[in-house]
Every structure is written in structure tokens, then in C-alpha cells.
PDB file of N, CA and C in Angstrom:
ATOM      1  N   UNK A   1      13.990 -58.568  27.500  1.00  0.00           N
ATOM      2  CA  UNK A   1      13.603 -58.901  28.862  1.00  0.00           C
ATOM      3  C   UNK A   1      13.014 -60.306  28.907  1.00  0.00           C
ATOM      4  N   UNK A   2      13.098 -60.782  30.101  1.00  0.00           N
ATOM      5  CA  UNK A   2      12.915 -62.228  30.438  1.00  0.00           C
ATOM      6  C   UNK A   2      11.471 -62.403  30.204  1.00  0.00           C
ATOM      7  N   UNK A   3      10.490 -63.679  29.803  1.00  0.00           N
ATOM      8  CA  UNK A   3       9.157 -63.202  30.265  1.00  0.00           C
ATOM      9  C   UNK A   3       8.891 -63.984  31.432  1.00  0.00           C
ATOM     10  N   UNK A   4       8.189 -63.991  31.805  1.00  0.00           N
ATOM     11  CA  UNK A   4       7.411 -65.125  33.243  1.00  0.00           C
ATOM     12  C   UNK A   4       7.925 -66.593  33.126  1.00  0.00           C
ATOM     13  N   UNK A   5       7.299 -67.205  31.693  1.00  0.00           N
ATOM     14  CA  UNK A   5       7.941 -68.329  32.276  1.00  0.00           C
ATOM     15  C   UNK A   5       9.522 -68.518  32.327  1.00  0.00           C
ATOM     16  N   UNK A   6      10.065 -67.525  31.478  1.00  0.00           N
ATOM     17  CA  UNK A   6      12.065 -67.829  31.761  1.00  0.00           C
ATOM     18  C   UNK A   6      11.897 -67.582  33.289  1.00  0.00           C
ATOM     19  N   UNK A   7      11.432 -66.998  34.028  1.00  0.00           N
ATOM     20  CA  UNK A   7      11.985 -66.607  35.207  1.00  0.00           C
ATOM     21  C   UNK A   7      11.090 -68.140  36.039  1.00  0.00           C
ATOM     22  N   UNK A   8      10.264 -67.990  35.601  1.00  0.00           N
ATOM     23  CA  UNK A   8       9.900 -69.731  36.101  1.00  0.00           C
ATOM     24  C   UNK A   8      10.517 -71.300  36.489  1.00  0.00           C
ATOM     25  N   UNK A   9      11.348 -70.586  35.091  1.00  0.00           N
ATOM     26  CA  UNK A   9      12.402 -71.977  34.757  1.00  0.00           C
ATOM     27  C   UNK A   9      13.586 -71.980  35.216  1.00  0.00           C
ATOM     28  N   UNK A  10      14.199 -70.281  35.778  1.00  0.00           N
ATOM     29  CA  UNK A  10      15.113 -70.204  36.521  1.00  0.00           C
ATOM     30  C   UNK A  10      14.876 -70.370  37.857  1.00  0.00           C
ATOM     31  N   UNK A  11      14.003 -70.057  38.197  1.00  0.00           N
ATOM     32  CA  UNK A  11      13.684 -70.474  39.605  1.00  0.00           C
ATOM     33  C   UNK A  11      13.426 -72.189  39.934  1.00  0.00           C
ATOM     34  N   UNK A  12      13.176 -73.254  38.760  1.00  0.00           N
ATOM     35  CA  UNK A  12      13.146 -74.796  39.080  1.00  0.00           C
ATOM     36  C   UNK A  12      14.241 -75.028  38.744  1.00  0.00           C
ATOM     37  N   UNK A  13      15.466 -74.591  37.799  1.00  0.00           N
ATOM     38  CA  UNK A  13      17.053 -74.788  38.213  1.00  0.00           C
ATOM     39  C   UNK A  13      17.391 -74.547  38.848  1.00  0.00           C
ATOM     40  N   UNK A  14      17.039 -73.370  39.716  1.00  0.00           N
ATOM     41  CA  UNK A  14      18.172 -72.977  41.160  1.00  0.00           C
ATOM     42  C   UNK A  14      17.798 -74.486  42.482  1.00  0.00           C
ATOM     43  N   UNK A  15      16.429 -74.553  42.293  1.00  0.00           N
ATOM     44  CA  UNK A  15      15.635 -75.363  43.252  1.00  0.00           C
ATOM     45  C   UNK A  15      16.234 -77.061  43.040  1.00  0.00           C
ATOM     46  N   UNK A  16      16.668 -76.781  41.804  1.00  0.00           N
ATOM     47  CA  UNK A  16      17.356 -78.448  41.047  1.00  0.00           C
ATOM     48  C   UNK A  16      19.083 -78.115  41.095  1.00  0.00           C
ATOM     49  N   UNK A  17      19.447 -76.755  41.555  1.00  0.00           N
ATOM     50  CA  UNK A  17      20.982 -76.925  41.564  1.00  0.00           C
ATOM     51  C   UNK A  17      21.249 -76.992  43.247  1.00  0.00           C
ATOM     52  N   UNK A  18      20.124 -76.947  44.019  1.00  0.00           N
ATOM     53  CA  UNK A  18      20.080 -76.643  45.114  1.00  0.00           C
ATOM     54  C   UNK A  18      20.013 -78.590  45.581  1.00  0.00           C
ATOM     55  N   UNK A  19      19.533 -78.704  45.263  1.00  0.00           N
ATOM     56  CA  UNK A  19      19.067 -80.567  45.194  1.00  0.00           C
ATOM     57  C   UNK A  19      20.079 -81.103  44.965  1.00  0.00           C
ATOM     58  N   UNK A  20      21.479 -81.005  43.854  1.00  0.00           N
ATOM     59  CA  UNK A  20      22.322 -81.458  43.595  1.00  0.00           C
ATOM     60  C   UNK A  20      23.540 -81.044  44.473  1.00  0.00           C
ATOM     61  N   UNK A  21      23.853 -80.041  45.021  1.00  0.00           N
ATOM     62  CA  UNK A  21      24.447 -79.455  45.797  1.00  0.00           C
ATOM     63  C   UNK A  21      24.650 -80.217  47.325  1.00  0.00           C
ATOM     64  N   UNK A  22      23.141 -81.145  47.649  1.00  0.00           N
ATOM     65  CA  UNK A  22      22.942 -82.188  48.823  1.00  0.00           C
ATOM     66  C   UNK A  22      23.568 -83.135  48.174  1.00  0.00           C
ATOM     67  N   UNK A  23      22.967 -83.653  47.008  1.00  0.00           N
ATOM     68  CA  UNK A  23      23.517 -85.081  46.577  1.00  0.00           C
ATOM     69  C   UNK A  23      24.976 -85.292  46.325  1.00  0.00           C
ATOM     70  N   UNK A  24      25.611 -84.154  45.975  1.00  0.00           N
ATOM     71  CA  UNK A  24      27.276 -84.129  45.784  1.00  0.00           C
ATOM     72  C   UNK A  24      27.231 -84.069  47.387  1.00  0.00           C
ATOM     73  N   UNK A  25      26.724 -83.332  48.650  1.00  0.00           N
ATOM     74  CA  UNK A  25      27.701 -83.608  49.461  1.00  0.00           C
ATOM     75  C   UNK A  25      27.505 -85.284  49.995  1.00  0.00           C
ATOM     76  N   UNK A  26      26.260 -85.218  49.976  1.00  0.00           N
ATOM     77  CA  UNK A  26      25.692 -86.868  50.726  1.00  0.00           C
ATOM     78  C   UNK A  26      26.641 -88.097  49.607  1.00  0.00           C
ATOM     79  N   UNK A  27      26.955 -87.845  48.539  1.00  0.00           N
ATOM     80  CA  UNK A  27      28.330 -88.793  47.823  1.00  0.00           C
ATOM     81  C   UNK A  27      29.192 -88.656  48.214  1.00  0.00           C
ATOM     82  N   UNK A  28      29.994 -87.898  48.469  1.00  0.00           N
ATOM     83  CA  UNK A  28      31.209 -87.224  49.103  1.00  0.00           C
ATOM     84  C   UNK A  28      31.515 -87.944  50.915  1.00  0.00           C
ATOM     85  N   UNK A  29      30.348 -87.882  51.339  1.00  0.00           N
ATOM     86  CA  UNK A  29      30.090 -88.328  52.442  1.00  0.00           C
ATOM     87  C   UNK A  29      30.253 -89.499  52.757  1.00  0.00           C
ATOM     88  N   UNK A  30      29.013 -89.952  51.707  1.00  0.00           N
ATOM     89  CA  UNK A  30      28.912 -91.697  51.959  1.00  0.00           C
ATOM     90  C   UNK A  30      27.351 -91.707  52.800  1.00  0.00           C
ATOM     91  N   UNK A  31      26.652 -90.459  52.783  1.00  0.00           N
ATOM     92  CA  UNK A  31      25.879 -90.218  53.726  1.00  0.00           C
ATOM     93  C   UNK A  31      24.485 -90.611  53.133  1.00  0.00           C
ATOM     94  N   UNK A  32      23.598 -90.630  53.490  1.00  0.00           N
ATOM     95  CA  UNK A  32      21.760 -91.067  53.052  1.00  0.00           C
ATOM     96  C   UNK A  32      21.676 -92.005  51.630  1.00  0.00           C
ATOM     97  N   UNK A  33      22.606 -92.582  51.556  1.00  0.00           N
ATOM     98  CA  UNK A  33      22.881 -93.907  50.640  1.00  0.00           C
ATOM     99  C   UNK A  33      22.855 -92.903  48.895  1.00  0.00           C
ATOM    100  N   UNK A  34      23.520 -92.094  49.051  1.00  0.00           N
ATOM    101  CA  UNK A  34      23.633 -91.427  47.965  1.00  0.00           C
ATOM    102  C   UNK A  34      25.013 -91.850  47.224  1.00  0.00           C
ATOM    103  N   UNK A  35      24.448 -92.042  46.038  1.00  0.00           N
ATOM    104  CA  UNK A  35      25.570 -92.720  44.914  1.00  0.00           C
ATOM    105  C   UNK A  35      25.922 -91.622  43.766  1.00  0.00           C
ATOM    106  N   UNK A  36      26.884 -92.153  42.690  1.00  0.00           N
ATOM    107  CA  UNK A  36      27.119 -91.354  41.945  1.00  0.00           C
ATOM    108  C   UNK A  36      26.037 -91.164  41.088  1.00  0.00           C
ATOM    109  N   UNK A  37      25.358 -92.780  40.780  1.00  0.00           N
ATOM    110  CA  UNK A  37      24.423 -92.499  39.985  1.00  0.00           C
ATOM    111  C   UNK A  37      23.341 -91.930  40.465  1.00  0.00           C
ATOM    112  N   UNK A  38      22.864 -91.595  41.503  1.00  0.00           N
ATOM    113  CA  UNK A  38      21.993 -90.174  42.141  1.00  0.00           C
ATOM    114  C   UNK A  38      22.240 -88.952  41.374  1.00  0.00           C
ATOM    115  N   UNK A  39      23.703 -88.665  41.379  1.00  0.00           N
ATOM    116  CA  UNK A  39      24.205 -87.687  40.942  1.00  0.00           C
ATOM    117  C   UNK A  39      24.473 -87.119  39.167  1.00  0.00           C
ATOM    118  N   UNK A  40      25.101 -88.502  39.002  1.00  0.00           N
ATOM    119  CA  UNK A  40      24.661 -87.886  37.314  1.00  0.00           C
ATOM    120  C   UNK A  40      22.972 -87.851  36.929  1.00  0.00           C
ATOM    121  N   UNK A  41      22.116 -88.572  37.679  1.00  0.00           N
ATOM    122  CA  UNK A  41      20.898 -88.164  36.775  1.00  0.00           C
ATOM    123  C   UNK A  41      20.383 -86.929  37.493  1.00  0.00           C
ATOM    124  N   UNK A  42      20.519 -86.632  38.445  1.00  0.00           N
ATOM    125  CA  UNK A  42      20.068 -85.170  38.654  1.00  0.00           C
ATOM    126  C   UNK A  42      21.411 -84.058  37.251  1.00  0.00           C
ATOM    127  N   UNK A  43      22.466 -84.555  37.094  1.00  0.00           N
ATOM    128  CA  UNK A  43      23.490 -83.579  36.436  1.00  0.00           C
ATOM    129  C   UNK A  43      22.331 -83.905  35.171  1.00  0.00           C
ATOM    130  N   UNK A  44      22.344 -84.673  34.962  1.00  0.00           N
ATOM    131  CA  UNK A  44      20.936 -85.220  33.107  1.00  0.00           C
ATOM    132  C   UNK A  44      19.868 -83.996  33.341  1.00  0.00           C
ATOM    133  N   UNK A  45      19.191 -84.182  34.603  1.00  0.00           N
ATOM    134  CA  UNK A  45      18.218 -83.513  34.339  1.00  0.00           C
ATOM    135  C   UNK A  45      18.328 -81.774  34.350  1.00  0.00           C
ATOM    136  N   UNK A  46      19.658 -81.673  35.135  1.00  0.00           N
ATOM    137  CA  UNK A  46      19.787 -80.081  34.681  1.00  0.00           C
ATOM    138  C   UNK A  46      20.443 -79.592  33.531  1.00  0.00           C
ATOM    139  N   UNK A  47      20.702 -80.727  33.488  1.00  0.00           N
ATOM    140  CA  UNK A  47      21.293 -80.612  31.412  1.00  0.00           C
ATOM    141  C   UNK A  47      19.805 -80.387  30.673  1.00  0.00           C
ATOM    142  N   UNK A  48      19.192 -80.588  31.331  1.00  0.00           N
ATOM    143  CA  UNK A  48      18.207 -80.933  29.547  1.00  0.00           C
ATOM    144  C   UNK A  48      17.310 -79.438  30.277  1.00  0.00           C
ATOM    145  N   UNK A  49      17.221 -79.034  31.465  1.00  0.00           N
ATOM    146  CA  UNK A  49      16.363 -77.587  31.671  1.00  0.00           C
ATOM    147  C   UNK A  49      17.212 -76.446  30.822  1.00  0.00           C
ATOM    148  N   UNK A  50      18.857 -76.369  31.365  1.00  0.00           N
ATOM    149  CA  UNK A  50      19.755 -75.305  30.922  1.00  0.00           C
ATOM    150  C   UNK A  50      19.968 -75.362  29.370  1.00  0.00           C
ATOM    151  N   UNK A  51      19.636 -76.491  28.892  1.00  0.00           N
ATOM    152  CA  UNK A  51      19.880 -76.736  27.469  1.00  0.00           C
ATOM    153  C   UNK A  51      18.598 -76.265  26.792  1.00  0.00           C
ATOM    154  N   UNK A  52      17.400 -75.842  26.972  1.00  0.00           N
ATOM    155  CA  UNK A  52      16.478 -75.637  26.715  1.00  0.00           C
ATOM    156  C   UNK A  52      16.437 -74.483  25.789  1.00  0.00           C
ATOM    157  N   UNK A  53      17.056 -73.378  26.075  1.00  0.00           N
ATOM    158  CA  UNK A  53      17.157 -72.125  25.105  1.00  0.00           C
ATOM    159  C   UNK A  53      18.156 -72.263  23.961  1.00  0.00           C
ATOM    160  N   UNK A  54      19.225 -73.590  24.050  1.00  0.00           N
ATOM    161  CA  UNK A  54      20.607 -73.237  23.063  1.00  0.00           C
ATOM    162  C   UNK A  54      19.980 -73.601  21.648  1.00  0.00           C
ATOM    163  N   UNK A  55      19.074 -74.521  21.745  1.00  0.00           N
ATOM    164  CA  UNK A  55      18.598 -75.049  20.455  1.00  0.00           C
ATOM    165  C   UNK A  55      17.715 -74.147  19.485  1.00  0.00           C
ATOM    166  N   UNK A  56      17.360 -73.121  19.928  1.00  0.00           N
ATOM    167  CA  UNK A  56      16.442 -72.080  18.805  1.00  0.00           C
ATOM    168  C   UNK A  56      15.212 -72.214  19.191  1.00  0.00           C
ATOM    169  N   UNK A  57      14.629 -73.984  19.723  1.00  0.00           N
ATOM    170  CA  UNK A  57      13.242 -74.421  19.851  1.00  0.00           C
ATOM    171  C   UNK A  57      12.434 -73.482  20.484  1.00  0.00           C
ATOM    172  N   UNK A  58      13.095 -72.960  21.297  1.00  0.00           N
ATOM    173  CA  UNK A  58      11.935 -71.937  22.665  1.00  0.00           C
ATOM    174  C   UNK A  58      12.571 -70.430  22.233  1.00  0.00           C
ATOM    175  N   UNK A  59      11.604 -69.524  22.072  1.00  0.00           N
ATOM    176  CA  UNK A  59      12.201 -68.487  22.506  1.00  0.00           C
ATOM    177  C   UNK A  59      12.506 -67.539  23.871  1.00  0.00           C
ATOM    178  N   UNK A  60      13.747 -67.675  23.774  1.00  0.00           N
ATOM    179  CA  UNK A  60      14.662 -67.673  24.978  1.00  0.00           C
ATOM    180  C   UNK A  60      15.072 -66.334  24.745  1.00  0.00           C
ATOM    181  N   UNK A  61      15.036 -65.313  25.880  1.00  0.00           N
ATOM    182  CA  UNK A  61      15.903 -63.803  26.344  1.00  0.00           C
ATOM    183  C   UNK A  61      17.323 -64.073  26.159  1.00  0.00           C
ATOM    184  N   UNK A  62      18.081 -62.840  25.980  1.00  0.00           N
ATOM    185  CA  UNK A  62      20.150 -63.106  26.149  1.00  0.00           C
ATOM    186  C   UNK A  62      20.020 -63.170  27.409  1.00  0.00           C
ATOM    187  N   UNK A  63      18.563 -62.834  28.694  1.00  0.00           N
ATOM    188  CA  UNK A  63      19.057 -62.567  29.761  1.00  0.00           C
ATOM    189  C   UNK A  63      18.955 -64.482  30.287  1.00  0.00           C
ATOM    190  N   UNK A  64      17.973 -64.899  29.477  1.00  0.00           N
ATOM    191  CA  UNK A  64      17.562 -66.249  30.111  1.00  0.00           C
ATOM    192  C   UNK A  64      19.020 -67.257  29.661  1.00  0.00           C
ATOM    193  N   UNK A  65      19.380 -67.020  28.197  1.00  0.00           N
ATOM    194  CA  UNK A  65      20.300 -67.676  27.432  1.00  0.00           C
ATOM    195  C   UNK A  65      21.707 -67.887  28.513  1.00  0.00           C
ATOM    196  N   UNK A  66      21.459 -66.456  28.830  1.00  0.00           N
ATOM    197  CA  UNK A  66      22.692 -66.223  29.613  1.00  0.00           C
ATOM    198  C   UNK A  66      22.848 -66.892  30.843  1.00  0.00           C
ATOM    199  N   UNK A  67      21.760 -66.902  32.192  1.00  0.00           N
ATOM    200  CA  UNK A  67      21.292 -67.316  33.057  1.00  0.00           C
ATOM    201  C   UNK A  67      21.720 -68.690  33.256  1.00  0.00           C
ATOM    202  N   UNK A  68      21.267 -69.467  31.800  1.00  0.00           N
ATOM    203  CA  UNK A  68      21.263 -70.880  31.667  1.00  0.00           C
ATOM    204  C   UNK A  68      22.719 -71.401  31.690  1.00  0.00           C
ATOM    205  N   UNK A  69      23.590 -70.369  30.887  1.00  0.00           N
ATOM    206  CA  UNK A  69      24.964 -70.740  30.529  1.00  0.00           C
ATOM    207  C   UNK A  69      25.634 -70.721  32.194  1.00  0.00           C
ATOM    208  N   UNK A  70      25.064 -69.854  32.984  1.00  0.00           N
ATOM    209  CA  UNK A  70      26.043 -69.203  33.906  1.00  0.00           C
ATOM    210  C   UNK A  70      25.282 -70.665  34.897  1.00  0.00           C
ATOM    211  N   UNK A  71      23.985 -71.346  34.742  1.00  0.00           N
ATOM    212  CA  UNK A  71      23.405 -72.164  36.106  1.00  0.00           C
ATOM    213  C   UNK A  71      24.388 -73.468  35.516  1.00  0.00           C
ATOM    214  N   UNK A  72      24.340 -73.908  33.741  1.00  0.00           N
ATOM    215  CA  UNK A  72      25.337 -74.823  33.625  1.00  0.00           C
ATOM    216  C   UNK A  72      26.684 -74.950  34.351  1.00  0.00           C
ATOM    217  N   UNK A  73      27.777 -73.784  33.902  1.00  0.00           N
ATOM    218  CA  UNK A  73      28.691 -73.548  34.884  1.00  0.00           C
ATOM    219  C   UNK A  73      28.409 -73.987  35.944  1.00  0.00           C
ATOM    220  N   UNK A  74      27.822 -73.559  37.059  1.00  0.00           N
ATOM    221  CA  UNK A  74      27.473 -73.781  38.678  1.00  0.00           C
ATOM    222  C   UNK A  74      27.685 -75.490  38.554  1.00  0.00           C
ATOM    223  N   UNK A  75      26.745 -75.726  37.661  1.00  0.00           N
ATOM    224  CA  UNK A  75      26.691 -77.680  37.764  1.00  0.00           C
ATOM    225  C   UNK A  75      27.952 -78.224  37.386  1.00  0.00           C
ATOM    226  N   UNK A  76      28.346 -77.856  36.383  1.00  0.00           N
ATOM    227  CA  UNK A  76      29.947 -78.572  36.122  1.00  0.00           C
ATOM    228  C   UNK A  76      31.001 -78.147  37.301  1.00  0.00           C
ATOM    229  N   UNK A  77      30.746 -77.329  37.372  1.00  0.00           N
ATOM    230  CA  UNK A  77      31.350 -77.028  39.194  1.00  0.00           C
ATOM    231  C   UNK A  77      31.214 -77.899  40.057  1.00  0.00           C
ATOM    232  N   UNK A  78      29.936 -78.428  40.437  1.00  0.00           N
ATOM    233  CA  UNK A  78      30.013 -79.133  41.569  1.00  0.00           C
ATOM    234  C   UNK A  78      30.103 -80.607  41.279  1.00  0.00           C
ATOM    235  N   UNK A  79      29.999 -80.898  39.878  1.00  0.00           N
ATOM    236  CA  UNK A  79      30.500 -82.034  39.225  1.00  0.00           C
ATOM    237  C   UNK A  79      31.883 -82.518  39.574  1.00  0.00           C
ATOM    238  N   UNK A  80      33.015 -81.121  39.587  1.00  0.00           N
ATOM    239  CA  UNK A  80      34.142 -81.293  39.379  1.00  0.00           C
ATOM    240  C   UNK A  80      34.768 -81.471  41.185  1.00  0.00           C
ATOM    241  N   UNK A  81      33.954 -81.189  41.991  1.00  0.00           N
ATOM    242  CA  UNK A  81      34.089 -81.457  43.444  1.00  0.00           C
ATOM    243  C   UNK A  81      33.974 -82.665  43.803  1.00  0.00           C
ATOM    244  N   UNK A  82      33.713 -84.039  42.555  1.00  0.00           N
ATOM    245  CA  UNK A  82      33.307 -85.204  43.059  1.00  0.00           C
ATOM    246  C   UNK A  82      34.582 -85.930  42.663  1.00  0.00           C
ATOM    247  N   UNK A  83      35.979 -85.350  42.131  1.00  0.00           N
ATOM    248  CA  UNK A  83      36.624 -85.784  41.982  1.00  0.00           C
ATOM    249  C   UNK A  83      37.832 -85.250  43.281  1.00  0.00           C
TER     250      UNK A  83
END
């Protein structure tokens, strides 16, 4: 089972995939002077939250491990909408 802070940390990725989700459309757009490079460093910074359990460093749940793999997905997703 997850403990508090995994569910902590899933809840500031959703809040950071939710953030990127504006910035891909406002690029797409051309809208609130949003650039690509807006966009890859928010993609950096949800790289380095979701990447947090793969390395051994933290101990991480299969439910959090998993979580992380499935919020990565979501981001390379909307990565792949900028093409």
C-alpha cells in the first residue's frame, strides 16, 4: 500500500500534468505567449517527479511505481499532440 507521502506526490503530478495540459494547448494556439520551451521544462520537471521511484533511491509502492509509469505515459501523450 501507498503511504501518505506517495499519495502526496501523486496528487503534485496530476496538479503538474494538469499545468502542462494548458501549456500544450496555449503552444498549439499561439495563445498567452507560450512556447515550446515552456513546454519541455514543465515535460523536465515531470520527468524528474515520475522518475523518482525507478531508481531504488525512495521507497516506492508497485501501486506508486505503477501510478508514476501510467502519469509518465499521460505526459508523452500530450508531448506527442505537439506534433
Amino acid at each position: 500500500m501507498a503511504e501518505n507521502w506517495e499519495f502526496a506526490l501523486m496528487a503534485v503530478v496530476e496538479r503538474e500534468i494538469e499545468q502542462l495540459k494548458w501549456l500544450v494547448k496555449c503552444a498549439k494556439s499561439g495563445k498567452e505567449g507560450v512556447d515550446l520551451g515552456d513546454v519541455h521544462a514543465q515535460v523536465d520537471r515531470l520527468g524528474g517527479l515520475t522518475d523518482l521511484g525507478d531508481d531504488g533511491a525512495l521507497p516506492v509502492s508497485q501501486l506508486g511505481v505503477a501510478k508514476m509509469r501510467q502519469y509518465n505515459a499521460v505526459v508523452m501523450d500530450l508531448v506527442r499532440q505537439l506534433k
